[in-house]
Protein backbone atom coordinates (compact mmCIF):
# COMPACT_ATOMS: atom_id res chain seq x y z
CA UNK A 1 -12.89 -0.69 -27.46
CA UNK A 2 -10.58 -2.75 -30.20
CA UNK A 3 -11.92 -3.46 -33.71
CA UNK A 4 -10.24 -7.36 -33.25
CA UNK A 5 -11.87 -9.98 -31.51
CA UNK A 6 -9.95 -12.16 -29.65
CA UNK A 7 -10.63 -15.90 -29.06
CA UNK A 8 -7.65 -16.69 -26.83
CA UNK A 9 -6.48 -14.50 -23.55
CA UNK A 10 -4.06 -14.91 -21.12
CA UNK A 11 -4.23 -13.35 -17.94
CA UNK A 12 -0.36 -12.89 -16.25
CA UNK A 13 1.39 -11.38 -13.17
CA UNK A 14 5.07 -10.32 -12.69
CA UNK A 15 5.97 -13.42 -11.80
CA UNK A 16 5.71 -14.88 -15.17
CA UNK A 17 8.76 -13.43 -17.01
CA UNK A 18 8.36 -12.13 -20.35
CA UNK A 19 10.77 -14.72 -21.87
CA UNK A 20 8.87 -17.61 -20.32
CA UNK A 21 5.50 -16.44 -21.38
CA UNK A 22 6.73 -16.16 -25.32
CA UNK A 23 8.11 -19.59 -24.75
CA UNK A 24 4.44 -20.47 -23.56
CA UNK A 25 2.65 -18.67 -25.90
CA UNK A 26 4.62 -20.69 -28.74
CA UNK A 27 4.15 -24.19 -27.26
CA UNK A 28 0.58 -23.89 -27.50
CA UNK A 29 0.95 -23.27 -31.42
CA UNK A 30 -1.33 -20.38 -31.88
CA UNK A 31 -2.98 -19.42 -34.94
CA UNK A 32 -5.27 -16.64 -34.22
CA UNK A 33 -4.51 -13.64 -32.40
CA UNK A 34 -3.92 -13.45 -28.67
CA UNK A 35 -4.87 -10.79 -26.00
CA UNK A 36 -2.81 -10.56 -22.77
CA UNK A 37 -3.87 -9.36 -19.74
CA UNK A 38 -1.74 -8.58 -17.16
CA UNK A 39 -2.35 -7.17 -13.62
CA UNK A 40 0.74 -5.29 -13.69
CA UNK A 41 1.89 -2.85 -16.67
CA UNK A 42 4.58 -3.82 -18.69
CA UNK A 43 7.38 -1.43 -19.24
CA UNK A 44 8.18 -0.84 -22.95
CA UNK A 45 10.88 -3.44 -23.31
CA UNK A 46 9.02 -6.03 -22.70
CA UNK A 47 6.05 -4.86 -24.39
CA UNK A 48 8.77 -4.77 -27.24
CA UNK A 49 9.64 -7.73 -26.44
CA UNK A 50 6.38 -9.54 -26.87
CA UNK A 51 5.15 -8.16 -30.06
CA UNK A 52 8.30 -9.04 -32.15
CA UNK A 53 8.05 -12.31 -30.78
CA UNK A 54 4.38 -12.91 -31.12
CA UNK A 55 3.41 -10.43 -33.59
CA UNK A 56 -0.62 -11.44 -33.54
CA UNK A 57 -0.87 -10.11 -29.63
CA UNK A 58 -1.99 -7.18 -27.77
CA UNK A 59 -0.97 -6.32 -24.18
CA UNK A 60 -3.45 -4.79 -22.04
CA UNK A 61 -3.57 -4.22 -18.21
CA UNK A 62 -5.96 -4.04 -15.18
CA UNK A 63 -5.32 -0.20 -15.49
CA UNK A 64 -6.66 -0.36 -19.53
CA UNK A 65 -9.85 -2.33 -18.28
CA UNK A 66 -11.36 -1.45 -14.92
CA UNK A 67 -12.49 2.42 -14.45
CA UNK A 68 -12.83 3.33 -10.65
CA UNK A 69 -16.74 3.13 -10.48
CA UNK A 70 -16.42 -0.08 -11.04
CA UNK A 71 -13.45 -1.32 -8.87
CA UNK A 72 -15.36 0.76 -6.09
CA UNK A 73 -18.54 -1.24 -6.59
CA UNK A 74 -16.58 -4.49 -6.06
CA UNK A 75 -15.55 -2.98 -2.71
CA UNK A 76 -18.95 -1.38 -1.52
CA UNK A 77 -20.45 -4.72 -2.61
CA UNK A 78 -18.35 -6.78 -0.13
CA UNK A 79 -18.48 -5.08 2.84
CA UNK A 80 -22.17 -5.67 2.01
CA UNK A 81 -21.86 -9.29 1.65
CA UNK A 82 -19.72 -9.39 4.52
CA UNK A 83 -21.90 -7.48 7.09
CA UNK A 84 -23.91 -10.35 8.15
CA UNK A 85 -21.30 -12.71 8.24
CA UNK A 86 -19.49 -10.48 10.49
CA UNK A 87 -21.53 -11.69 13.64
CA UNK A 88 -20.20 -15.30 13.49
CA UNK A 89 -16.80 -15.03 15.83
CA UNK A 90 -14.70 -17.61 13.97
CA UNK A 91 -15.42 -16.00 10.33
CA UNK A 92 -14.42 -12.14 11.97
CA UNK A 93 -11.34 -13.99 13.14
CA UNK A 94 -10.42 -13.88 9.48
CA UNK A 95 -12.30 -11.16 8.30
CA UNK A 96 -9.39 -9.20 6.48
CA UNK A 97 -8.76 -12.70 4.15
CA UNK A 98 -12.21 -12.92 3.40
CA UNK A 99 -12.48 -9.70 2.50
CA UNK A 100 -9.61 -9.32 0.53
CA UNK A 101 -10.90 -12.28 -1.39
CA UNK A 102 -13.96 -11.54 -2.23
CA UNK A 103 -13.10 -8.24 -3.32
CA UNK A 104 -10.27 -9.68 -5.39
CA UNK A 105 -13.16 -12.16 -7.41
CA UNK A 106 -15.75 -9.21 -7.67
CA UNK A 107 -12.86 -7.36 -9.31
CA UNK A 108 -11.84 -10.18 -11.56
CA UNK A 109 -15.64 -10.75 -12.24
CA UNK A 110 -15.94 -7.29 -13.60
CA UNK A 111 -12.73 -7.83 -15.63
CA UNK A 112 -14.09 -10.94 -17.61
CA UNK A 113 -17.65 -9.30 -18.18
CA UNK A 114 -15.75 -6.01 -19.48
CA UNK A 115 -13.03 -8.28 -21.49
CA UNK A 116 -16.23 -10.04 -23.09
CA UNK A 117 -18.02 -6.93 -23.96
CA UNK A 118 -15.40 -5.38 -25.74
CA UNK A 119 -11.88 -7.74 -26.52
CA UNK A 120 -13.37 -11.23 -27.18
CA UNK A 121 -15.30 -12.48 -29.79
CA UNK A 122 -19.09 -12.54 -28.85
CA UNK A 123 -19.86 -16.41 -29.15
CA UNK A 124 -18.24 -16.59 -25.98
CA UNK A 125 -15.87 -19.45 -27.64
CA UNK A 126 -13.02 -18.12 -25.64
CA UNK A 127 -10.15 -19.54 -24.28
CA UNK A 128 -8.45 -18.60 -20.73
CA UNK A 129 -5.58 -19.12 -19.61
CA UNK A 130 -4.70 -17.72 -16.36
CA UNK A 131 -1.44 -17.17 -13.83
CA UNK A 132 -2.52 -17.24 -10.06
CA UNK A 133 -2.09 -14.24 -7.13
CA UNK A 134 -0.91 -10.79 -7.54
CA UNK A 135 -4.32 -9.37 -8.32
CA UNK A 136 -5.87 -12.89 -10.44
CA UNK A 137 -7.89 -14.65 -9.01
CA UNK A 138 -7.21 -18.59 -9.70
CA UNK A 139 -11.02 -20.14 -8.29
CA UNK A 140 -12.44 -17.98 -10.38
CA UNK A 141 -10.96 -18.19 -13.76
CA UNK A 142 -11.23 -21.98 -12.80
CA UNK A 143 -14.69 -22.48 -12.59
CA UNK A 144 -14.63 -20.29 -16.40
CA UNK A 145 -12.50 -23.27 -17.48
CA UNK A 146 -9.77 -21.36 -17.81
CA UNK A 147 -6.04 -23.11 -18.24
CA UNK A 148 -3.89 -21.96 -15.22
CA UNK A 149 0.03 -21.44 -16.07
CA UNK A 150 2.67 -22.82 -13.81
CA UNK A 151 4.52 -20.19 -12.66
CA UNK A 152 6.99 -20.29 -9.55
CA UNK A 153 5.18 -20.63 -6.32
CA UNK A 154 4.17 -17.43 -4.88
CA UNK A 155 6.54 -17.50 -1.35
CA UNK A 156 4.47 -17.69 2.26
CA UNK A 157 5.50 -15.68 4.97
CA UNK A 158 7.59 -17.17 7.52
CA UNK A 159 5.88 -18.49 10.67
CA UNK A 160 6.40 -16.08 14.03
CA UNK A 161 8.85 -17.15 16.25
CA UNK A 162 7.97 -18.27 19.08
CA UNK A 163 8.34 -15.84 20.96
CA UNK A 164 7.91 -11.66 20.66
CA UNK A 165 9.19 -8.52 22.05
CA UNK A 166 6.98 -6.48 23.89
CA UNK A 167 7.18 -2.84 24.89
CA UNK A 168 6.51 -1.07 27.94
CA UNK A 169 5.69 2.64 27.19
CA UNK A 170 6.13 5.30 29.67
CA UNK A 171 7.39 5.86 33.67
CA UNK A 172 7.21 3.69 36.23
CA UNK A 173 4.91 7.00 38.01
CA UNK A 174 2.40 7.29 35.19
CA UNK A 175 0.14 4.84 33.36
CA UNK A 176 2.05 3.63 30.71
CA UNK A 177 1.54 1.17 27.62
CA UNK A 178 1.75 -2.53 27.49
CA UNK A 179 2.48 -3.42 23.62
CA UNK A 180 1.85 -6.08 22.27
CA UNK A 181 3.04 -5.94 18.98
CA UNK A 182 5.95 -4.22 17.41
CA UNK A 183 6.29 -0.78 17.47
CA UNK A 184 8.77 -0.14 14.99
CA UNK A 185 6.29 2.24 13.20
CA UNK A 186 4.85 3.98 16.37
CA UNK A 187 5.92 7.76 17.04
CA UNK A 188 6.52 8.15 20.44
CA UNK A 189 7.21 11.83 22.25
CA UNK A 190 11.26 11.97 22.36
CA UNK A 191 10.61 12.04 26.59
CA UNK A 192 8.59 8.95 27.00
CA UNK A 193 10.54 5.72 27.90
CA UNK A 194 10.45 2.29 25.56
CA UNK A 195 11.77 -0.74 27.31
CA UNK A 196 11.35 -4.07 25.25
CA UNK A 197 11.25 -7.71 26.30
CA UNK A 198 10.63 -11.19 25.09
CA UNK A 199 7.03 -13.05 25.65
CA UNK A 200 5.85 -15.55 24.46
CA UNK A 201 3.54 -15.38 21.77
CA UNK A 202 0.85 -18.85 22.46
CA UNK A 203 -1.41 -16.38 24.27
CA UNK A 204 -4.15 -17.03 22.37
CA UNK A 205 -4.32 -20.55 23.39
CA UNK A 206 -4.00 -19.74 27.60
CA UNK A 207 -7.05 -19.16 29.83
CA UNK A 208 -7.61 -15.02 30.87
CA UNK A 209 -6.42 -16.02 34.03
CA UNK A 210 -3.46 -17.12 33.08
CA UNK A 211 -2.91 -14.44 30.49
CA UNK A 212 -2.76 -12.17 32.94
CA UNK A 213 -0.61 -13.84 35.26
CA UNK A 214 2.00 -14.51 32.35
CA UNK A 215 1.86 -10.36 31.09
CA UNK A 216 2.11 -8.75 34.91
CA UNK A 217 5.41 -11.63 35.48
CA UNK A 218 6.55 -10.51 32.41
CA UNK A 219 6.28 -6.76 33.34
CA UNK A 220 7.56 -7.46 36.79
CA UNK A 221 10.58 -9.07 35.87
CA UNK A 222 11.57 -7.06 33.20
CA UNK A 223 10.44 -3.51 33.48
CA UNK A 224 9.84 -3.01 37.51
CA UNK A 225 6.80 -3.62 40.14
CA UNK A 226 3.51 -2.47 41.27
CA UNK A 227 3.44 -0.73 37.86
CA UNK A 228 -0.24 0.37 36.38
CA UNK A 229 -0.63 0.79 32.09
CA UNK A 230 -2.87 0.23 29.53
CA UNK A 231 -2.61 -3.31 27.38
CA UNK A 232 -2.29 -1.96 23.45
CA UNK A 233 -1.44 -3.35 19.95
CA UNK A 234 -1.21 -1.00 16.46
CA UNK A 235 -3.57 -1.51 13.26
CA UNK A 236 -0.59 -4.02 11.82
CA UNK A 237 -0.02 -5.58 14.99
CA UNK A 238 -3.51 -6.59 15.72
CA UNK A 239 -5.05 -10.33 16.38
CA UNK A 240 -8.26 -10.93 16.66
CA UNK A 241 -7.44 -12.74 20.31
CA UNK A 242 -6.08 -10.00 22.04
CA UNK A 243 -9.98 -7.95 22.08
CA UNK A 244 -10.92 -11.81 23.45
CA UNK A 245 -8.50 -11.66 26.33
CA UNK A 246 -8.40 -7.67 26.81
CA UNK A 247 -11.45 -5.99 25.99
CA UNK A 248 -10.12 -2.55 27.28
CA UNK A 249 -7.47 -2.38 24.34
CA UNK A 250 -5.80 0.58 22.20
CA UNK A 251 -5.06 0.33 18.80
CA UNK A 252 -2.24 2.47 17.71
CA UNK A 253 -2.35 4.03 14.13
CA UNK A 254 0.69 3.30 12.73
CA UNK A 255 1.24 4.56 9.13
CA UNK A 256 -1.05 6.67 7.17
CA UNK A 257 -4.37 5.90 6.61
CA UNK A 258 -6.61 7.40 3.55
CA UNK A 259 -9.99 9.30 4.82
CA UNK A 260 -11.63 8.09 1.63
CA UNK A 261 -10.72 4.80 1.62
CA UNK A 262 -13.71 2.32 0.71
CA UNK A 263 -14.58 0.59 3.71
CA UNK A 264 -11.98 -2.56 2.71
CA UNK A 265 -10.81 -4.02 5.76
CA UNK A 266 -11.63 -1.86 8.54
CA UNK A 267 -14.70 -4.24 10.27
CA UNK A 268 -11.66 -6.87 11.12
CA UNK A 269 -11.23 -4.12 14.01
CA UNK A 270 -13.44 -4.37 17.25
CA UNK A 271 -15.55 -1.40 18.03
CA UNK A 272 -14.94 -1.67 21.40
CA UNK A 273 -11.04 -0.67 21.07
CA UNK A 274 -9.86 3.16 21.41
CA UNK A 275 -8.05 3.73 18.23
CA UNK A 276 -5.26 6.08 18.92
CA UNK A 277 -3.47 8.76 16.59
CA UNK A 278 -2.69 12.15 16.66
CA UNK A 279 -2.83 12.21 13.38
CA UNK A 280 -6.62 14.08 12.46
CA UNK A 281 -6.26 13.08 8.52
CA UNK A 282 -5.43 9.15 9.36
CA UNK A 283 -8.07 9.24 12.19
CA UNK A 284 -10.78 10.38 9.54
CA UNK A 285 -11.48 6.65 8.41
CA UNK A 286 -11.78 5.44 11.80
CA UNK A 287 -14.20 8.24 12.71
CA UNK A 288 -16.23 8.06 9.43
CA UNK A 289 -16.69 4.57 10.36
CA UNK A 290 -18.48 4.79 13.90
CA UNK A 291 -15.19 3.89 15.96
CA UNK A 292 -13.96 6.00 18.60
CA UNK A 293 -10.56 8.14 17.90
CA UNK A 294 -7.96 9.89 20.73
CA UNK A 295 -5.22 11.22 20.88
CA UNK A 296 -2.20 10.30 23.79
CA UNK A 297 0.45 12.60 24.96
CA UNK A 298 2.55 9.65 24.69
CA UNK A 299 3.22 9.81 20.83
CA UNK A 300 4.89 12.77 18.41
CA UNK A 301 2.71 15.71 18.15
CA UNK A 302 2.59 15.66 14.22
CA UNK A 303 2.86 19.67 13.15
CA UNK A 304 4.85 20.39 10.00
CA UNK A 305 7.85 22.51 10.34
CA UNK A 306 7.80 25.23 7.80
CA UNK A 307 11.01 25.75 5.70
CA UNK A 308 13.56 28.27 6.50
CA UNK A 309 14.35 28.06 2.13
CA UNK A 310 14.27 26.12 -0.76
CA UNK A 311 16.62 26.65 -3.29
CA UNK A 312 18.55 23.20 -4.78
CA UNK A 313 16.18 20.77 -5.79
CA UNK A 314 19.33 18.46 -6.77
CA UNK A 315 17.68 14.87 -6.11
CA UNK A 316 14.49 13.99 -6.91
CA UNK A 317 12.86 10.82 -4.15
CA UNK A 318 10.09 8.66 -6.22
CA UNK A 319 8.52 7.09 -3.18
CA UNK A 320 6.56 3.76 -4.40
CA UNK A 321 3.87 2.39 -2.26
CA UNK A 322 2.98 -1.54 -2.40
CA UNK A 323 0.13 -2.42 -3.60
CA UNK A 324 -2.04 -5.48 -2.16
CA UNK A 325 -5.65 -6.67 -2.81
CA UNK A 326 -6.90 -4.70 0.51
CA UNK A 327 -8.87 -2.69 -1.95
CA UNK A 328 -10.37 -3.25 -5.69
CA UNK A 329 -9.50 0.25 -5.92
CA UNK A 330 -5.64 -0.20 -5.89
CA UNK A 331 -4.24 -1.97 -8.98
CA UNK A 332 -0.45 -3.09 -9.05
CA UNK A 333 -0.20 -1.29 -12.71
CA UNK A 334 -0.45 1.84 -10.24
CA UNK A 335 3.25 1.43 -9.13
CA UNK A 336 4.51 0.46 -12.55
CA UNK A 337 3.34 3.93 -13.87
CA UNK A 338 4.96 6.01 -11.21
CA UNK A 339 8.42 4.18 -12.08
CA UNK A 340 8.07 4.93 -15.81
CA UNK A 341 7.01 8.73 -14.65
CA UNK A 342 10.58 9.06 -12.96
CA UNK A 343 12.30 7.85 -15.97
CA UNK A 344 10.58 10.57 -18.15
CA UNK A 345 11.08 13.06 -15.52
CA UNK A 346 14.83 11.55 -15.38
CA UNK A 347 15.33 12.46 -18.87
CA UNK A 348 13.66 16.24 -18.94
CA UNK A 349 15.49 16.82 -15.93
CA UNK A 350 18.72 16.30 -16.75
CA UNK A 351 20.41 17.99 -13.92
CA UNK A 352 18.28 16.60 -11.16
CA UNK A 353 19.50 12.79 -9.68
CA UNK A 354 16.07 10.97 -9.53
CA UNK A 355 16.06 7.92 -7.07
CA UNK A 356 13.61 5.55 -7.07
CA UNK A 357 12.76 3.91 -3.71
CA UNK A 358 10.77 0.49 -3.44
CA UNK A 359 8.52 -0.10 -0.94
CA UNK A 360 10.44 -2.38 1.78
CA UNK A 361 7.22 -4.82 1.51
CA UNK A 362 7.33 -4.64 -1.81
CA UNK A 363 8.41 -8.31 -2.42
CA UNK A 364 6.00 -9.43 -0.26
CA UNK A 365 3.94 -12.75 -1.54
CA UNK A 366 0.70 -10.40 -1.07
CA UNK A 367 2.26 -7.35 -2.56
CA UNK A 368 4.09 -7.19 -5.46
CA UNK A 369 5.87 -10.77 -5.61
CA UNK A 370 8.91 -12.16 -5.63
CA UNK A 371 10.62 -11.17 -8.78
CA UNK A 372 9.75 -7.28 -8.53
CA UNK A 373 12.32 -5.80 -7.31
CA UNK A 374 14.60 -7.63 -9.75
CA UNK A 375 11.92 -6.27 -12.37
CA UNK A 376 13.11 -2.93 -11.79
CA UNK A 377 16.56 -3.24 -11.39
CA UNK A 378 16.09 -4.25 -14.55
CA UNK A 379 13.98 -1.41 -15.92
CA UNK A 380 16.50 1.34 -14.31
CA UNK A 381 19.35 -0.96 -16.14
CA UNK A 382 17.82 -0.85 -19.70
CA UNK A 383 16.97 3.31 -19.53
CA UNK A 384 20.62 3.29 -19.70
CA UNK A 385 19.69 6.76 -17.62
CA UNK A 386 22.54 8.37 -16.10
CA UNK A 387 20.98 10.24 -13.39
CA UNK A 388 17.91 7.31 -13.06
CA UNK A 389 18.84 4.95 -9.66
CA UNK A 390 17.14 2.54 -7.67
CA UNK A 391 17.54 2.86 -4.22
CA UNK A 392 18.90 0.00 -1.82
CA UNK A 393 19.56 1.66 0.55
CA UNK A 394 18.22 2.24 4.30
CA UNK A 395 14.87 4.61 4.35
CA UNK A 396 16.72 7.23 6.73
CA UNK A 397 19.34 7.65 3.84
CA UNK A 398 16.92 8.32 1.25
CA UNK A 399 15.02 10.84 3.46
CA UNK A 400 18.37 13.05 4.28
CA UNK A 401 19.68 13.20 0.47
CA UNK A 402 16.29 13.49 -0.74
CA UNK A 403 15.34 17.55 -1.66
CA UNK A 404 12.06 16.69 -3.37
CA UNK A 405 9.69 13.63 -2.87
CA UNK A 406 7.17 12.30 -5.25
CA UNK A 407 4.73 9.50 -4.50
CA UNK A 408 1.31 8.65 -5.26
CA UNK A 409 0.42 8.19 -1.55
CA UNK A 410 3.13 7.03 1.35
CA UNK A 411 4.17 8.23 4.98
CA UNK A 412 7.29 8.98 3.34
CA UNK A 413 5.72 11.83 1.71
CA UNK A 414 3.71 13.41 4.78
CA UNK A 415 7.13 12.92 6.49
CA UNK A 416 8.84 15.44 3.66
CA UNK A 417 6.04 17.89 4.21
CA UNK A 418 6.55 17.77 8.14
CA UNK A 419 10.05 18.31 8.13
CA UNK A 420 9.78 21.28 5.87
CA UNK A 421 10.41 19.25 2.15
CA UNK A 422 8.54 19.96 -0.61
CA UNK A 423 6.37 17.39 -2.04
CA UNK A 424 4.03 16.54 -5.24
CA UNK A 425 1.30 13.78 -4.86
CA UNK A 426 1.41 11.91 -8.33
CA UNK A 427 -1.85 9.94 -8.86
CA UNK A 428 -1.35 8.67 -12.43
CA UNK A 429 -3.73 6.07 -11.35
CA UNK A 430 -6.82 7.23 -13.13
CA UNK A 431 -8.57 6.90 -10.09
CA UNK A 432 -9.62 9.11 -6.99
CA UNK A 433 -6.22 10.01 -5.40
CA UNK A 434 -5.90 8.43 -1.93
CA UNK A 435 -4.32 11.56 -0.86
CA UNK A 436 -6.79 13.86 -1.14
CA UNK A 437 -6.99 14.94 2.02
CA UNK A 438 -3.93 16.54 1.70
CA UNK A 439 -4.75 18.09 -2.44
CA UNK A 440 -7.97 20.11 -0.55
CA UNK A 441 -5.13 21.46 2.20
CA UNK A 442 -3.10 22.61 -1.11
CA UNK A 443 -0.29 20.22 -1.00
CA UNK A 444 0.88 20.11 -4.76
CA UNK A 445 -0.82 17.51 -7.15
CA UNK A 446 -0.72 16.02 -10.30
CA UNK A 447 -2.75 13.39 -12.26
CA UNK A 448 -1.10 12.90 -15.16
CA UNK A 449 2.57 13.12 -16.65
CA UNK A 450 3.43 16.51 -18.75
CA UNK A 451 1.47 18.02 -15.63
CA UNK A 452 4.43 16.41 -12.85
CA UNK A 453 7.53 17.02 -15.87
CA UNK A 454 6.30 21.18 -15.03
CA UNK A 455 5.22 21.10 -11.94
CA UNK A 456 8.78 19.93 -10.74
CA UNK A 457 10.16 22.25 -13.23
CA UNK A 458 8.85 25.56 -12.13
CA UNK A 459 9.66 24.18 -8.77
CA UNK A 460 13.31 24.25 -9.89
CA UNK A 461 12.86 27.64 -11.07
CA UNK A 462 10.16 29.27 -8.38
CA UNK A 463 11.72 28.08 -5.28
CA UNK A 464 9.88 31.16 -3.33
CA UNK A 465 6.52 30.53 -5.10
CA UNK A 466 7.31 26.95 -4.06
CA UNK A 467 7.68 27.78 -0.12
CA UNK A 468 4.91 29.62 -0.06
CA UNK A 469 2.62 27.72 -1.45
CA UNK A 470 4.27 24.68 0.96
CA UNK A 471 3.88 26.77 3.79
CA UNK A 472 0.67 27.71 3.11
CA UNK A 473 -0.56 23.88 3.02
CA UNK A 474 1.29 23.19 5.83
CA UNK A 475 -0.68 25.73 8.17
CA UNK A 476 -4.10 24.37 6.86
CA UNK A 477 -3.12 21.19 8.01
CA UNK A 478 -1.68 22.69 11.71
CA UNK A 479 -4.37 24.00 12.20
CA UNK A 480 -7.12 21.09 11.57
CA UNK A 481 -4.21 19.52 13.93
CA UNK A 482 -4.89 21.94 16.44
CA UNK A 483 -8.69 21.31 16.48
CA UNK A 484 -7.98 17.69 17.12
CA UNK A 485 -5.90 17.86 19.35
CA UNK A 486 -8.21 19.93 21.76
C-alpha cells in the first residue's frame, strides 16, 4: 500500500500509446497527482517515459493490484451466477460472451474496491477516467462516472465466408469423421486419410431434414458413396447449432487445455457430446467437470520421445501465449513479463540467441489488440540487444532452430518436450501456474526471474543432468498416457 492518495486515476490498455496518453494527461491540466492503471505492464521506456513527462504519476498494473484469490473468486462467482441461466437455450447460445463478461466486471469490481482501499483518497472524491477492452471493462467504470478516453476502435473479426471447408477423416471401409470445422490444429495418425471440401456454412438456419440431405450430397459428391462416419467439430470450432442438428457429436480437443483451470467457459459445451483427446493432461478439465472423455485411434498417439543428447543450447525460444478475458485468472501484464524475462536472460546469456515468438492470435481484438505486436517490435528495438529477436517467422521455423523453449504455458512447449527438447515453464505470473500438471511430472519450473537466469544456465553447463531429469519427466507422463489410453 502507497503513503499518497490519489484523487485522479486513469485506467489504460495497449492501445493507448504512451505519447498520446501524456498528451492527454496534459490537456486535462492536472494539479494533483495522478495514478495510472493499466491492464498491461509497461516496459521501462515508457514507464520512463511517463514520469519525466508527468512527474506527479505512478504507474501501476492489474498484476500490482489483483492477487489470485481474488481473480479466482471473480471466476468461481460466475459460473455461479451463470448456472441457472444456463437452462434458457438462447442465453447458452452465448454462454462463452456472457461469461467472459461477467467475469471481466467481477474482476474490474475487485480492482476499484482494492484501488479505493489502498491508492485513492478515502472521501471517495475520485476521478476515473477509463480506456475500453483489453481487460477494462467500459459499463462498469461508466456507471462509477468515470470519463472514458477515445482511443482507436478496437478491430472486429471479419465475418465467415460464406462458405467452409469440411473434412472427411478416415477410409472409405471404416467409420470415419465428418468435420465440421477446421482442423488445422487436430493431430491426426500419419495413416488416416483427410480429404477437404467446401459447404456451405447457413446450416444453422435449414430444417434437420434438410441438413442432412445437404452433408450426405456433400460427402457423396466429394469424398465417395454409401460411406458411414461420425459428424464432429473441435473445442474452437464449436457452435452451439451443430448439438441442435446432431446430437450424437464429437468434440475434438485441439490445443492444450489446463487441468486446473477455473471452470471459465467450459458449460458453453453440451454434455451430451464425446469430447475426444488422447491427450490424459488436456482431458483432465473435461473429466473433472462431469463430461465424458475418449480417446480415437484416428489422432497422434501423444508419447514423448526421449533425447538421444543435449549438448548446444545455442537459441533460446520464448514462447508467448495470448491472453483473453476467458479467465479473471489470466492478466495481459502476464505476457509483458515473460518478454522483459528474455531480455534479462538475453543479456546474462550472452552467447545464447534468444527469440521471442508472439502468439499468432496475439493481435486479436479479444487478445492483446491491435498495436501489440508493433509494441514489441518496439521493445526488442530499444534493448538495442544483439542476440534479443522477435520472431516473424512461420511456427515450424521457430520449432526446428529452437534448442530450448521457455513459456509460461503453450502447446509449443509440450511439443518441445515430445520431440525430445528441453523445456522450462516460466510462471512469473504470481499466480497458480497453468502448467502444473506438467511441474508435479518434473518438467523444469520457475516462478520468478534470477530462478529462470540459473536454471537455463546450469542447463548450459549440465547438459546430462539436464537429460535426465527431461527423461525422467517424460516417462511420468508416458506412463499416465498409457493408463489412458487403456
Amino acid at each position: 500500500m502507497t503513503a499518497n492518495r490519489f484523487t485522479v486515476c486513469m485506467l489504460i490498455n495497449q492501445t493507448l500509446p504512451v505519447s498520446q496518453l501524456i498528451s492527454y494527461a496534459r490537456a486535462l491540466n492536472l494539479s494533483e497527482a495522478l495514478l495510472i492503471v493499466s491492464s498491461h505492464e509497461l516496459f521501462d521506456f515508457e514507464k520512463l517515459s511517463l514520469q519525466e513527462a508527468l512527474p506527479n504519476c505512478e504507474v501501476l498494473s492489474f498484476l500490482d493490484i489483483l492477487d489470485h484469490q481474488s481473480q479466482e473468486w471473480a471466476d468461481t462467482q460466475t459460473a455461479k451466477t451463470l448456472r441457472d441461466l444456463h437452462k434458457d437455450v438462447s442465453f447458452r447460445d452465448n454462454y462463452t460472451q456472457h461469461q467472459m463478461t461477467l467475469s471481466c466486471r467481477l474482476k474490474n469490481d475487485i480492482l476499484h474496491k482494492t484501488l479505493c482501499k489502498d491508492w485513492l483518497i478515502e472521501t471517495g472524491d475520485v476521478v476515473f477516467y477509463h480506456c475500453s477492452g483489453l481487460g477494462i471493462h467500459d459499463v462498469f467504470w461508466r456507471s462509477l462516472g468515470s470519463n472514458a478516453i477515445k482511443t482507436p476502435p478496437l478491430q472486429t473479426p471479419s465475418a465467415p465466408a460464406e462458405t467452409t471447408q469440411f473434412h472427411y477423416v478416415g477410409n472409405s471401409d471404416t467409420i470415419g469423421w465428418l468435420f465440421l470445422s477446421s482442423v488445422k490444429r487436430v493431430r491426426f495418425a500419419n495413416e488416416v486419410p483427410v480429404r477437404s471440401f467446401d459447404m456451405p456454412t447457413t446450416f444453422d438456419t435449414k430444417c434437420d431434414a434438410t441438413l442432412m440431405e445437404d452433408i450426405h450430397s456433400g460427402v457423396t459428391r466429394n469424398v465417395g458413396k454409401d460411406l458411414h462416419w461420425r459428424t464432429a467439430t473441435t473445442i474452437h470450432g464449436y457452435r452451439p447449432w451443430m448439438i441442435r442438428k446432431i446430437p450424437n457429436l464429437d468434440i475434438c480437443i485441439d490445443g492444450f487445455h489446463p487441468p486446473n483451470y477455473p471452470r471459465s467457459y467450459i458449460d458453453a459445451y453440451p454434455r451430451s457430446a464425446n469430447i475426444v483427446t488422447n491427450d490424459p493432461v488436456s482431458a483432465q478439465w473435461f473429466q473433472t467437470h462431469g463430461f465424458k472423455v475418449c480417446s480415437s485411434a484416428r489422432l497422434t498417439i501423444p508419447t514423448m520421445n526421449y533425447p538421444e543428447e543435449i549438448n548446444d543450447l545455442n537459441t533460446v525460444v520464448f514462447a508467448l501465449n495470448h491472453a483473453g478475458d476467458w479467465s479473471a485468472l489470466i492478466n495481459r501484464g502476464d505476457t509483458d513479463r515473460l518478454v522483459v524475462s528474455a531480455y534479462k536472460l538475453a543479456k546474462a546469456c550472452p552467447e545464447q540467441t534468444i527469440i521471442i515468438r508472439p502468439h499468432p492470435t496475439m493481435a486479436h481484438c479479444a487478445h492483446e489488440g491491435a498495436g501489440s505486436l508493433d509494441r514489441l517490435k518496439e521493445f526488442v528495438r530499444r534493448t538495442d540487444c544483439s542476440n534479443l529477436f522477435l520472431s516473424q517467422e512461420p511456427l515450424e521455423y521457430d520449432f526446428a532452430r529452437g534448442d530450448l523453449f521457455i513459456s509460461e504455458y503453450s502447446q509449443v512447449l509440450i511439443d518441445a518436450w515430445r520431440t525430445g527438447k528441453p523445456g522450462i515453464i516460466a510462471n512469473l505470473t504470481g499466480r497458480v501456474s497453468f502448467m502444473e500438471a506438467f511441474t508435479g511430472m518434473g518438467f523444469a519450473t520457475i516462478k520468478n526471474l534470477p530462478a529462470l537466469i540459473g536454471t537455463v544456465q546450469r542447463m548450459l553447463i549440465q547438459p546430462k543432468r539436464t537429460k535426465q531429469k527431461l527423461i525422467s519427466a517424460q516417462q511420468r507422463y508416458n506412463t499416465k498416457l498409457q493408463e489412458f489410453l487403456k
